[in-house]
Protein backbone atom coordinates (compact mmCIF):
# COMPACT_ATOMS: atom_id res chain seq x y z
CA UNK A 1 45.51 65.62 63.14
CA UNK A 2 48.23 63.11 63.86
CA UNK A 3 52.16 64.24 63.77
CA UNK A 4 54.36 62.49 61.24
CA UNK A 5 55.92 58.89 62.08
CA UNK A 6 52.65 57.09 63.00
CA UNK A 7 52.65 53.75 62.26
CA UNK A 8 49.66 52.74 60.25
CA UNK A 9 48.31 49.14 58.35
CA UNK A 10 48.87 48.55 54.57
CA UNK A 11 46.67 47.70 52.34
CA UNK A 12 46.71 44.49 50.56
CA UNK A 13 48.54 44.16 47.18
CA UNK A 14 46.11 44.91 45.12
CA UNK A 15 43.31 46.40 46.84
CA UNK A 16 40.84 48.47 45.52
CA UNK A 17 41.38 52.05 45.93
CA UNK A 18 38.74 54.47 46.66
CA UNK A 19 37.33 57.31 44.53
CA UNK A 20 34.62 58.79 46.44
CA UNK A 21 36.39 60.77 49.08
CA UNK A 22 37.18 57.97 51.49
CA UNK A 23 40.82 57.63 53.22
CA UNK A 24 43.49 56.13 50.75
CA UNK A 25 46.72 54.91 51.53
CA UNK A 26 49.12 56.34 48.94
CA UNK A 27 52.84 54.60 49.27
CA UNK A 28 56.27 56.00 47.93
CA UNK A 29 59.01 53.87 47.67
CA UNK A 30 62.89 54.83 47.64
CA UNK A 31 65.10 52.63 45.23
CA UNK A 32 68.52 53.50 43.91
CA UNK A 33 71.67 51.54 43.26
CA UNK A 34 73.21 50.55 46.42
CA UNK A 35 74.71 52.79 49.69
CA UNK A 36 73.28 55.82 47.39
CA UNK A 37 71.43 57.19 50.60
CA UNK A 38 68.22 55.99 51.03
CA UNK A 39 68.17 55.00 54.45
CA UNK A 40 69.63 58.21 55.09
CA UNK A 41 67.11 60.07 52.92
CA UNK A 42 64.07 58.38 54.74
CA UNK A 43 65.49 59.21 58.10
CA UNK A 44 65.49 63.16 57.06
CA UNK A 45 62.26 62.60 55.73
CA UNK A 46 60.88 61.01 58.36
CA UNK A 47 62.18 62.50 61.27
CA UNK A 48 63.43 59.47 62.68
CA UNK A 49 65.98 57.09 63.11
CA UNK A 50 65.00 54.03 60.64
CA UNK A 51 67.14 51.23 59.30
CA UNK A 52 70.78 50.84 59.65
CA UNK A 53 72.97 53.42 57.85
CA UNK A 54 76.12 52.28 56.94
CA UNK A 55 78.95 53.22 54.07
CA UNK A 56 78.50 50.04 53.01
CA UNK A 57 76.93 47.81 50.07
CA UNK A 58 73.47 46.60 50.78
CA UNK A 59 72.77 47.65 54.36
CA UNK A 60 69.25 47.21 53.87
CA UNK A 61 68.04 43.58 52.99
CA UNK A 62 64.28 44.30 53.06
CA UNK A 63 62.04 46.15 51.83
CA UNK A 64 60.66 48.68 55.13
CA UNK A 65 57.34 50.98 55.05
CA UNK A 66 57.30 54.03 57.40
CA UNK A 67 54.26 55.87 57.74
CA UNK A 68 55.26 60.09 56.74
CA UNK A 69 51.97 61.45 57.74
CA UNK A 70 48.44 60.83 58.10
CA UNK A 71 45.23 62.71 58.07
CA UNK A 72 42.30 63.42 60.63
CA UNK A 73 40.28 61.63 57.45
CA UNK A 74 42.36 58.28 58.05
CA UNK A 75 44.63 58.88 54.35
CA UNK A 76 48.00 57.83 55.23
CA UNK A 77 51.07 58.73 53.12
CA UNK A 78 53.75 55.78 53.49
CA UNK A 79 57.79 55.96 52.50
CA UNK A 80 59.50 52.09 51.56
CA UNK A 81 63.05 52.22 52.42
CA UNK A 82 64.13 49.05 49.62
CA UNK A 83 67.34 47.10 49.33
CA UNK A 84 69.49 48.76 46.54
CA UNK A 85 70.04 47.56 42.97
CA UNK A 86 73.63 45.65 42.73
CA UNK A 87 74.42 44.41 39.36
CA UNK A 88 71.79 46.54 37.83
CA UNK A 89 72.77 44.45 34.52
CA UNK A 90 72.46 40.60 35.78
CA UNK A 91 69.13 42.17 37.61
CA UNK A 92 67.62 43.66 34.41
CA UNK A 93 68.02 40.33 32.67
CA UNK A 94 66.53 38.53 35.71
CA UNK A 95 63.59 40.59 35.36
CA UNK A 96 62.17 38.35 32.27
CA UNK A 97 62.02 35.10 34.65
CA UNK A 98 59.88 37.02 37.20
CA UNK A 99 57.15 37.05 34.75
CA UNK A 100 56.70 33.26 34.69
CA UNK A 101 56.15 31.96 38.17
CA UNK A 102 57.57 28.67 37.35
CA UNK A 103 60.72 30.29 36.26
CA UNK A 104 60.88 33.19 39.28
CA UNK A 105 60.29 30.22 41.68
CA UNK A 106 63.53 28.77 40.38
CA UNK A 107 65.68 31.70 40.02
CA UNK A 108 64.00 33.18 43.65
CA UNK A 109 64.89 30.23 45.33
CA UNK A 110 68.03 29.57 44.10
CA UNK A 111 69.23 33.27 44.02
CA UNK A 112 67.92 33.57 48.02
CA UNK A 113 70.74 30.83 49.38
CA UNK A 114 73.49 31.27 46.71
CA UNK A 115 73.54 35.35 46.38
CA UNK A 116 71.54 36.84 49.05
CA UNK A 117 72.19 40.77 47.53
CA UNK A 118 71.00 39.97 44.25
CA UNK A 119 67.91 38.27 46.05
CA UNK A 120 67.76 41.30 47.93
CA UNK A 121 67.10 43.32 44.63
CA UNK A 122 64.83 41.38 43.06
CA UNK A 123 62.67 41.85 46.07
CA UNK A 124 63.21 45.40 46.01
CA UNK A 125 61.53 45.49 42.23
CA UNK A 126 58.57 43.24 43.56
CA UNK A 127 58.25 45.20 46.27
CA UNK A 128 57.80 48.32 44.10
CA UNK A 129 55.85 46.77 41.34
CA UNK A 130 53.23 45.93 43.88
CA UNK A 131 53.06 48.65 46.28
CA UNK A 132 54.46 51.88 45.29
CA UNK A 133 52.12 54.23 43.45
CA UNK A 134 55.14 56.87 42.73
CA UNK A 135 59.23 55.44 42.89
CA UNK A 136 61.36 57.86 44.35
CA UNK A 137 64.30 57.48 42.57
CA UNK A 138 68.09 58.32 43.99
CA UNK A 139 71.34 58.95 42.29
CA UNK A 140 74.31 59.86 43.52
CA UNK A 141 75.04 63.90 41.98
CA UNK A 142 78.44 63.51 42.72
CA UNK A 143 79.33 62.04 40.08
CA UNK A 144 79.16 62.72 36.13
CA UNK A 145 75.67 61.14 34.56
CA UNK A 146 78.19 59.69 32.02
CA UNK A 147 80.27 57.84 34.85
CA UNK A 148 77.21 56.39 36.04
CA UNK A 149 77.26 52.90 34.47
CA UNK A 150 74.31 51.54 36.23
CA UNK A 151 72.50 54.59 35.25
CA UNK A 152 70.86 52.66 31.92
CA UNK A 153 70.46 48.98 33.24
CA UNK A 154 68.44 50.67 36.28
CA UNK A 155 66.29 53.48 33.83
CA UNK A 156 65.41 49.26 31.85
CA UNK A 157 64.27 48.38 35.56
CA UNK A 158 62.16 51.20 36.18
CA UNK A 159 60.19 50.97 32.76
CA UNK A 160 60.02 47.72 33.77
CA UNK A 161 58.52 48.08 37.35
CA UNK A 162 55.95 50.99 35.18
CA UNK A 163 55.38 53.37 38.00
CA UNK A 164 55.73 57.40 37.99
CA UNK A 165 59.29 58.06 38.50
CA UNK A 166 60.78 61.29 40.35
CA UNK A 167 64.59 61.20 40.27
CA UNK A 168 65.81 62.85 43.28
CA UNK A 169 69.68 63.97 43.39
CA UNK A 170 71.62 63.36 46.32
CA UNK A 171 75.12 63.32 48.17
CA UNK A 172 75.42 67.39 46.34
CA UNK A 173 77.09 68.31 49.48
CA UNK A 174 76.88 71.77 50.91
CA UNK A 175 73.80 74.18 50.36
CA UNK A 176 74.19 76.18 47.04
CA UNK A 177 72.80 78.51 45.23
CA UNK A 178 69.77 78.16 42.64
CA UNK A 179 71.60 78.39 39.57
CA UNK A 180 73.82 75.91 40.54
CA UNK A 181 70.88 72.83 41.53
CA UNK A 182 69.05 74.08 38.52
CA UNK A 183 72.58 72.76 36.62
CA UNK A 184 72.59 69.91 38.11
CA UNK A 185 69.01 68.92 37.27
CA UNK A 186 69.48 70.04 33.67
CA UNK A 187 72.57 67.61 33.14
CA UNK A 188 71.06 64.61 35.10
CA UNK A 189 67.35 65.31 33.19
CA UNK A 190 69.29 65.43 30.23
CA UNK A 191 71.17 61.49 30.37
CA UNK A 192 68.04 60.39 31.68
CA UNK A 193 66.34 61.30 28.47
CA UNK A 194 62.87 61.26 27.13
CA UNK A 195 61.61 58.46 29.14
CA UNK A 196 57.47 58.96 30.02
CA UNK A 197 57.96 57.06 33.41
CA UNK A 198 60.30 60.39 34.61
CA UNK A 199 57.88 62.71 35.94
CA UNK A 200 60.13 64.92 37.45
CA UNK A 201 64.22 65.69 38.89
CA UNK A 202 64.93 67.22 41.58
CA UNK A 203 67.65 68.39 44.37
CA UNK A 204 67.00 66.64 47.55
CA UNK A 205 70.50 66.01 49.47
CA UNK A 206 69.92 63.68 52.71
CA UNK A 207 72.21 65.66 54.87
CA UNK A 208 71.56 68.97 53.66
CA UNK A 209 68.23 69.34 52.79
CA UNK A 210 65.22 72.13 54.20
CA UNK A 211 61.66 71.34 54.61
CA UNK A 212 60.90 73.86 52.10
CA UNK A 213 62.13 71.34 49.57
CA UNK A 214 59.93 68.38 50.57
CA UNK A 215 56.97 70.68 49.79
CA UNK A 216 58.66 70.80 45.83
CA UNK A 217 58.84 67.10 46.49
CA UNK A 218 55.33 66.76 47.25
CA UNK A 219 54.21 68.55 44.48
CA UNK A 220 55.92 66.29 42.36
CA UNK A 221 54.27 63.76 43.42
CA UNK A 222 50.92 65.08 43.21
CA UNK A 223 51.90 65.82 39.94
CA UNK A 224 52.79 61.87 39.18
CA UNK A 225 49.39 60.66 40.91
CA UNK A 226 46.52 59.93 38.85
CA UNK A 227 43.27 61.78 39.61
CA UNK A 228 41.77 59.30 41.97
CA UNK A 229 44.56 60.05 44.14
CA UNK A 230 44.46 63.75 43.97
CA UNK A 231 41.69 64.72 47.07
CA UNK A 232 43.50 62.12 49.38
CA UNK A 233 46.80 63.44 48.14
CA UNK A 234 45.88 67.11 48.91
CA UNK A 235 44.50 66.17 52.29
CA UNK A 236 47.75 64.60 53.09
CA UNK A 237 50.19 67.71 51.43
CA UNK A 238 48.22 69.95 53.89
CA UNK A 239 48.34 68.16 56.85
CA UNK A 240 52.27 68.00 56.03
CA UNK A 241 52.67 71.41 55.67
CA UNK A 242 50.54 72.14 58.70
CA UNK A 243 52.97 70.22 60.99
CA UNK A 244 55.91 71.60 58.90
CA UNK A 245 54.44 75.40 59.67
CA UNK A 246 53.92 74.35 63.58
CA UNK A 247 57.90 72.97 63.89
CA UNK A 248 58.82 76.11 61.93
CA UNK A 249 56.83 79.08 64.41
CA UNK A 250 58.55 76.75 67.40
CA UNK A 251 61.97 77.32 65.91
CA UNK A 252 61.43 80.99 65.76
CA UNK A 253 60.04 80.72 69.38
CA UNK A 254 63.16 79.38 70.43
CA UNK A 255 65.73 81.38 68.69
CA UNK A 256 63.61 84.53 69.81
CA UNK A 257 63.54 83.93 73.47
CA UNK A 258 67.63 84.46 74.00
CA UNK A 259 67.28 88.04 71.56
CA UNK A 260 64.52 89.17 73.99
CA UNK A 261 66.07 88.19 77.58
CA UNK A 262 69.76 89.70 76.12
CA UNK A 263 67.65 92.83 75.75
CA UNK A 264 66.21 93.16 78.92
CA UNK A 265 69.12 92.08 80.62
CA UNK A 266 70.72 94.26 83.53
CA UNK A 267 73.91 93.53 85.51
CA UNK A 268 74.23 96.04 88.79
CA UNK A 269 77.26 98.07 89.67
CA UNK A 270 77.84 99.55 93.14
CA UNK A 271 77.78 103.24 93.68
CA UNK A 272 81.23 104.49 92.73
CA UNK A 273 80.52 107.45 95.08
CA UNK A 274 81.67 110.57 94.25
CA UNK A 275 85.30 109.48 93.26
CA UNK A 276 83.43 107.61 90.71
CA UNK A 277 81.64 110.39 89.91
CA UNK A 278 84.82 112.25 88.96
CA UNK A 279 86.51 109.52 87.49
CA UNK A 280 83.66 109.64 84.72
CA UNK A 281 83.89 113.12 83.81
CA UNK A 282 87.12 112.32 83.90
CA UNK A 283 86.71 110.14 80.99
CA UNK A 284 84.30 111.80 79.57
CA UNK A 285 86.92 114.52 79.06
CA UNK A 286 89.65 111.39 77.88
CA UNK A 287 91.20 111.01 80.75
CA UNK A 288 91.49 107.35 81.63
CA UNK A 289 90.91 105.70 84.87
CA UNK A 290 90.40 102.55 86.37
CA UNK A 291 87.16 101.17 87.64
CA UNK A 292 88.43 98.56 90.44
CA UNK A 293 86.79 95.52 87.66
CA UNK A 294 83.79 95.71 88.65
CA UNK A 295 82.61 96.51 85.15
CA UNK A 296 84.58 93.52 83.52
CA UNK A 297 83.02 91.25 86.15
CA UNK A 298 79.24 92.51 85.38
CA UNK A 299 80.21 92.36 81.42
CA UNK A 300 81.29 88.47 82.12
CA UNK A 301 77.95 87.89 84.02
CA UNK A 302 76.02 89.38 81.07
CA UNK A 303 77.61 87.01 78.79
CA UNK A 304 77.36 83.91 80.98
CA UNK A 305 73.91 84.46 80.62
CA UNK A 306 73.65 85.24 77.33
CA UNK A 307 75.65 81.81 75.91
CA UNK A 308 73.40 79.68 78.37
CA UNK A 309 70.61 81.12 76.83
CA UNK A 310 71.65 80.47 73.08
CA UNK A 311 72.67 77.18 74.14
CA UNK A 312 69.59 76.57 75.52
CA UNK A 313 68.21 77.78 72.83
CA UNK A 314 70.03 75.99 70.21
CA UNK A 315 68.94 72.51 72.04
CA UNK A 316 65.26 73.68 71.90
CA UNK A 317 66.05 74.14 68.22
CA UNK A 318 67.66 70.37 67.88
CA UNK A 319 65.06 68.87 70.11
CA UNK A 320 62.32 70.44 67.41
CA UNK A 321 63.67 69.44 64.72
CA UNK A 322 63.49 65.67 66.09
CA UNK A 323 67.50 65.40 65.87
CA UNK A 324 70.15 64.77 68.89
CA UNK A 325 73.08 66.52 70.28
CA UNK A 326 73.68 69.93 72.06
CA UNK A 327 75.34 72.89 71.49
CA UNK A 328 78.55 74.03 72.07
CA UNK A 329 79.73 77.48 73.44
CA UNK A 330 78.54 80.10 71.28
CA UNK A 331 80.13 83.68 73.18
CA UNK A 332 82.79 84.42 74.84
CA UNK A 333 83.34 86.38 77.53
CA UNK A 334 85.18 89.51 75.93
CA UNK A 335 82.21 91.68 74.67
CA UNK A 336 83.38 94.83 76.40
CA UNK A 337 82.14 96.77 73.07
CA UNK A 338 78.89 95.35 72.64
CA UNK A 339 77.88 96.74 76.87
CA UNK A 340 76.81 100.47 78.03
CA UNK A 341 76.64 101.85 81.03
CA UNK A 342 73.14 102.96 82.45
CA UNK A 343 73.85 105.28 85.50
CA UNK A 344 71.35 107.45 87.56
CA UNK A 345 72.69 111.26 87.27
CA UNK A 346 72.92 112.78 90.46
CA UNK A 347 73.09 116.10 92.03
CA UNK A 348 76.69 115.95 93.04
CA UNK A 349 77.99 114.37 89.09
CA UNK A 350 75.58 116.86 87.87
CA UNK A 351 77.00 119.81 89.85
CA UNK A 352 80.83 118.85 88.75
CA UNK A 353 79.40 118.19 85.18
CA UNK A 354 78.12 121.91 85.28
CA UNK A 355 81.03 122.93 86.89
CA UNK A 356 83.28 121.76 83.82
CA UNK A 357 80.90 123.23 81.12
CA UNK A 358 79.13 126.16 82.60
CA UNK A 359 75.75 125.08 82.21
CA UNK A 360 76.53 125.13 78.52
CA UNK A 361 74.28 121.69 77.82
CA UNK A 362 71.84 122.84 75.32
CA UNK A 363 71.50 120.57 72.44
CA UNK A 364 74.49 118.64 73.62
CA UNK A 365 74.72 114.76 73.87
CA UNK A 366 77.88 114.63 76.67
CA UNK A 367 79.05 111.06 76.91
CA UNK A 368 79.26 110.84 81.17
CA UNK A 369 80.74 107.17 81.74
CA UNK A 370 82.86 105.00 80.13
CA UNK A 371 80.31 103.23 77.84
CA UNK A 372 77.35 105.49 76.49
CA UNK A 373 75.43 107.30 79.12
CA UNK A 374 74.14 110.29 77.56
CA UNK A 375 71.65 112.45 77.84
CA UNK A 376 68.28 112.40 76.39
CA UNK A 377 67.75 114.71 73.63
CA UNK A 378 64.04 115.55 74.97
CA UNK A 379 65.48 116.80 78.28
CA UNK A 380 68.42 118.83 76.04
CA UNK A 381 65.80 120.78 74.17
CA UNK A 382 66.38 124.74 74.20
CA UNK A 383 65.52 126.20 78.03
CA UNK A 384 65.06 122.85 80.06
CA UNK A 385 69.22 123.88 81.36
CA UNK A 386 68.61 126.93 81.71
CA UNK A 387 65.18 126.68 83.91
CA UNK A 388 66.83 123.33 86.11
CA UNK A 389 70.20 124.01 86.29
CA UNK A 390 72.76 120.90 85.92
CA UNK A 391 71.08 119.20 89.30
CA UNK A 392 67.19 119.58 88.35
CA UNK A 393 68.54 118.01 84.55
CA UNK A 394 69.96 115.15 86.72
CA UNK A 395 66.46 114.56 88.18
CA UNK A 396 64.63 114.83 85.04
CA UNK A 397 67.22 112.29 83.32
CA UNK A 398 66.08 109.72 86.61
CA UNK A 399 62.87 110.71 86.28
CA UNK A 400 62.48 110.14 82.59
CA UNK A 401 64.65 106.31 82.55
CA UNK A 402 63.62 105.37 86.29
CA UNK A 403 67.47 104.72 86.57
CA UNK A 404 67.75 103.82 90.63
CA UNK A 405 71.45 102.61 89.98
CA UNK A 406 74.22 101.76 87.74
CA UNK A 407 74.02 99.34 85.29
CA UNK A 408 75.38 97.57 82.33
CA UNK A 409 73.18 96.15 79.08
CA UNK A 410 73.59 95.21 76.19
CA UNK A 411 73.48 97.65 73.50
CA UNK A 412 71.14 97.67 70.36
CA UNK A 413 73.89 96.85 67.83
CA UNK A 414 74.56 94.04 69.78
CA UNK A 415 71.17 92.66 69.82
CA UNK A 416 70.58 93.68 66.31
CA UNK A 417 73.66 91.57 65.71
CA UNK A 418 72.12 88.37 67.30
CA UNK A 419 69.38 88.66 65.08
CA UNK A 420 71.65 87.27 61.64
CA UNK A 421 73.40 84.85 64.11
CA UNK A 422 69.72 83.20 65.01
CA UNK A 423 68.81 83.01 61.44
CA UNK A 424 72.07 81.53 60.87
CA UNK A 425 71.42 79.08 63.68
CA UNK A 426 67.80 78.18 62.33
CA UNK A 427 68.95 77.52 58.76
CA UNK A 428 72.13 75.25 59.94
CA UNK A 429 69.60 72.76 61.97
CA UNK A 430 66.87 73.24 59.28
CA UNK A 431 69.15 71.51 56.96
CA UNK A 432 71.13 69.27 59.07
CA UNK A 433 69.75 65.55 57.68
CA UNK A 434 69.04 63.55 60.61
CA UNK A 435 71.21 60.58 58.83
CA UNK A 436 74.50 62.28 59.88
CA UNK A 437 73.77 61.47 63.22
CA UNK A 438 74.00 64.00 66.51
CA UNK A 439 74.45 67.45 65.38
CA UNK A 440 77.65 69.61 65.19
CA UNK A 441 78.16 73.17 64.52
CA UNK A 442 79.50 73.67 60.99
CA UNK A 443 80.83 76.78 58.93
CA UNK A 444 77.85 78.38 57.95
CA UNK A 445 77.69 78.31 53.98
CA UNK A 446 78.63 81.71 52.29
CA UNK A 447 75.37 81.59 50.41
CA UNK A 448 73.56 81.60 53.82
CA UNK A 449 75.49 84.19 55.21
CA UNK A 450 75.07 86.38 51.69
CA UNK A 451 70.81 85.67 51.44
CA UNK A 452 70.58 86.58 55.50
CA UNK A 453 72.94 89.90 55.34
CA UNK A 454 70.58 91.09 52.38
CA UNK A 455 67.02 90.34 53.76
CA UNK A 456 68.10 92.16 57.09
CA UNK A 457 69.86 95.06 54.89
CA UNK A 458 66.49 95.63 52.63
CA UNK A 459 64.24 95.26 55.99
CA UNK A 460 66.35 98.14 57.34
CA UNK A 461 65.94 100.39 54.65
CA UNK A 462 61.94 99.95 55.46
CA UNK A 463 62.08 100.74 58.87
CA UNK A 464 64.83 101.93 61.78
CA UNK A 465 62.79 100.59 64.35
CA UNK A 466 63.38 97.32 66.17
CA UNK A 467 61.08 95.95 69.09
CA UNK A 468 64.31 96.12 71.73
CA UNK A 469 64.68 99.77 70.94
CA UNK A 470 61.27 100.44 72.96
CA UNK A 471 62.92 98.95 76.04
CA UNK A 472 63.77 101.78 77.81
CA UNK A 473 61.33 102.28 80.92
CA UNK A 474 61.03 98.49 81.65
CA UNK A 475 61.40 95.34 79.56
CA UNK A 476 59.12 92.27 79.71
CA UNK A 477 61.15 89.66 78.33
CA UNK A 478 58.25 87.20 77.26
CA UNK A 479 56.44 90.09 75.56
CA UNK A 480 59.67 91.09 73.74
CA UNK A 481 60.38 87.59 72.98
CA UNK A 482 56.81 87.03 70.74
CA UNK A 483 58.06 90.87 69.03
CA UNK A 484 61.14 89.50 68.03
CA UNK A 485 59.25 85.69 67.12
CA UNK A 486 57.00 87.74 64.47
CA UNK A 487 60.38 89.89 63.19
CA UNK A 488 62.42 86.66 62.51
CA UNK A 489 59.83 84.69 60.97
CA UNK A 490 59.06 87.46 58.44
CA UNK A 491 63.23 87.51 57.64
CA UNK A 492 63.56 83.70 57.60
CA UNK A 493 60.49 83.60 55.37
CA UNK A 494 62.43 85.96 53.25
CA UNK A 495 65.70 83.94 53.23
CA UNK A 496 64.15 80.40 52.18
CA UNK A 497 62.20 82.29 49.46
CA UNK A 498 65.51 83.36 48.05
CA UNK A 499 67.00 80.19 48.64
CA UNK A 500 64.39 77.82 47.23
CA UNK A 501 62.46 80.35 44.81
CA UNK A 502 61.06 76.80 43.30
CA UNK A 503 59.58 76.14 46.87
């Protein structure tokens, strides 16, 4: 199966089209009134650069095709990028003369040297007439249906042209809620009218569109096709959503990968010696101390290594979704709360450990460095103290977490907190339009943040356990990294579902 973009041949105007299972070329074609956003649009959709996008009036002076996707079968599913209606009015009236090729010679001719836009249009309408089997339709949401004046003249265009219409609404600026595009559609669908060329409306914003919403678009189009169309059609939907599917499992791929390493990641400390072993209990009993900074320094190496990783991540992420750029610093270097200590117990901390509580350890979970070491509850259990004594616990403890040294990780709320930030990540170059050029970080949207904070909360009330929480013993970052792949694409499953319920 080939990826999307191919370049491919078109038929001839009129060719015969095939009904008995053979490949088809089906063609869409993107008209609007002009610098509405179709270049833009077909760039998202295609997942390339096309065209010349400009906020300017007629930008594109041809009529373009682009091949979207093809099939192992040889069907071939083609987008036409078309100069934009002008004076939608003049145009309409125009319309009549292209009917009589004496008189369209005439007005073609003359209009080609004398107004160049308006020529532009008119081939925009041949174009359509003759090629596209569905028009994909753009208007800018923006603004009020009723403020639209070129919103009539251009509905007198369409009838004219006679293909199956889908109005898609564009320039609705940042991701919103359901309720809100469901509005939108309802006002547009409603100045539109009852018109039997509009097959469907729908929210499709070139710069801040997800995939999930080309497979509504899709369906709207299979919807608009007439039944020869449908088997080639189908082929073509599912060869879409198979690539669509393989960009999405390498996006969790990628955003899993810095999770996993962040939660196998160690940074040594040196043996404080048995200074440092008093200077813990020390703390342990709230009496501060000083460490020399060698903690601060391992805490800045974890986090070095943790922001390379998400920005290396977050490229992988671009670079997938077929758009340019790279990302910017994502942590800092102060994450003092997010780090605990793992330190081997030995004899001599255990012996002054004893020596402050009198062996009294049973069922108690003694914080013994600055950070979270503690005990484990298994060795704490009734009669292990009292059979070892403080130094045969300490053993047991290094036995138990093969501990050889002191270390710093990160701890589990931390990496439990990177999961919302990934998803967060994913969504914001999942919807970033490849039209607005090399990507930027952006404020994440509040509905975002509010669909990923729930899926997370109700997945927690199913189960406690996370795959990083099993790390203890050893930690196999690439086996971690596929847990984690399998956790996030189950919650960012969840999150476009609640998004795009239409989807």
């Amino acid at each position: 199966m080939s990826e999307p973009g191919r370049a491919g041949e078109c038929p001839a105007p009129g060719a015969v089209l095939a009904t008995d299972g053979s490949p088809q070329q089906i063609a869409l074609s993107l008209v609007s009134h002009t610098n509405a956003g179709k270049t833009t649009l077909a760039r998202t959709l295609l997942g390339r650069d096309v065209g010349e996008v400009r906020d300017a009036a007629h930008v594109t002076t041809s009529a373009e095709r682009h091949v979207m996707i093809e099939t192992a079968q040889g069907d071939a599913l083609s987008l036409w990028d078309t100069p934009g209606f002008g004076d939608s009015a003049r145009l309409g009236r125009r319309l009549a003369a292209l009917d009589n090729p004496i008189l369209e010679f005439l007005a073609s001719s003359w209009d080609r040297w004398r107004d160049r836009p308006f020529w532009s249009s008119q081939q925009a309408v041949r174009n359509v007439r003759e090629r596209a089997d569905v028009v994909l339709y753009l208007v800018n949401a923006s603004e009020r249906p009723q403020d639209a004046g070129y919103l009539a003249p251009e509905m007198q265009i369409l009838e004219w042209i006679g293909k199956p219409v889908v109005v898609l609404l564009n320039q609705i600026g940042v991701p919103r809620g359901p309720a809100d595009d469901a509005a939108d559609i309802a006002r547009w669908r409603n100045a539109l009218g009852a018109r039997p060329i509009i097959r469907g409306v729908l929210a499709l914003d070139a710069f801040a569109r997800c995939w999930v919403q080309e497979r509504t678009l899709l369906r709207a189009v299979a919807a608009a096709l007439p039944a020869s169309r449908q088997e080639a059609f189908a082929r073509l939907a599912s060869a879409w959503q198979a690539a669509r599917e393989r960009q999405f499992d390498q996006a969790m791929a990628a955003i899993a990968l810095p999770i996993a390493r962040a939660a196998c990641d160690r940074e040594g400390l040196p043996d404080a010696g048995f200074r440092g072993s008093l200077r813990e209990v020390g703390k342990a009993m709230g009496i501060p101390g000083r460490d020399g900074g060698t903690k601060e320094a391992a805490m800045s190496a974890l986090a070095l290594r943790l922001d390379a990783d998400l920005r290396a991540s977050t490229d992988r992420l671009i670079a997938i979704h077929r758009l340019e750029g790279r990302a910017a610093a994502e942590v800092t270097a102060r994450l003092a709360d997010s780090v605990v200590t793992d330190a081997p117990v030995d004899e001599r901390k255990a012996a002054v450990v004893g020596g402050f509580v009198s062996g009294a350890l049973t069922g108690l979970a003694t914080d013994l460095a600055a950070g979270g070491l503690t005990f484990g509850a298994g060795l704490l259990a009734g009669g292990v103290v009292g059979a070892l004594g403080a130094a045969g616990l300490a053993r047991g403890f290094n036995l138990v977490r093969g501990t050889t040294e002191s270390s710093l990780r990160w701890t589990d709320e931390f990496i439990a907190a990177l999961v919302p930030a990934a998803i967060l990540r994913y969504l914001a170059v999942a919807h970033y339009g490849r039209g607005r050029g090399e990507w930027t970080a952006s404020e994440h949207p509040a509905i975002w943040r509010n669909a990923v904070e729930a899926t997370i909360a109700r997945r927690a009330q199913l189960s406690t356990a996370s795959p990083w929480t099993q790390r203890a013993g050893g930690c196999d970052p690439e086996r971690l990294a596929g847990q984690v792949a399998a956790m996030l694409r189950d919650i960012a499953r969840e999150v476009l579902d609640t998004l795009y319920p239409a989807a």
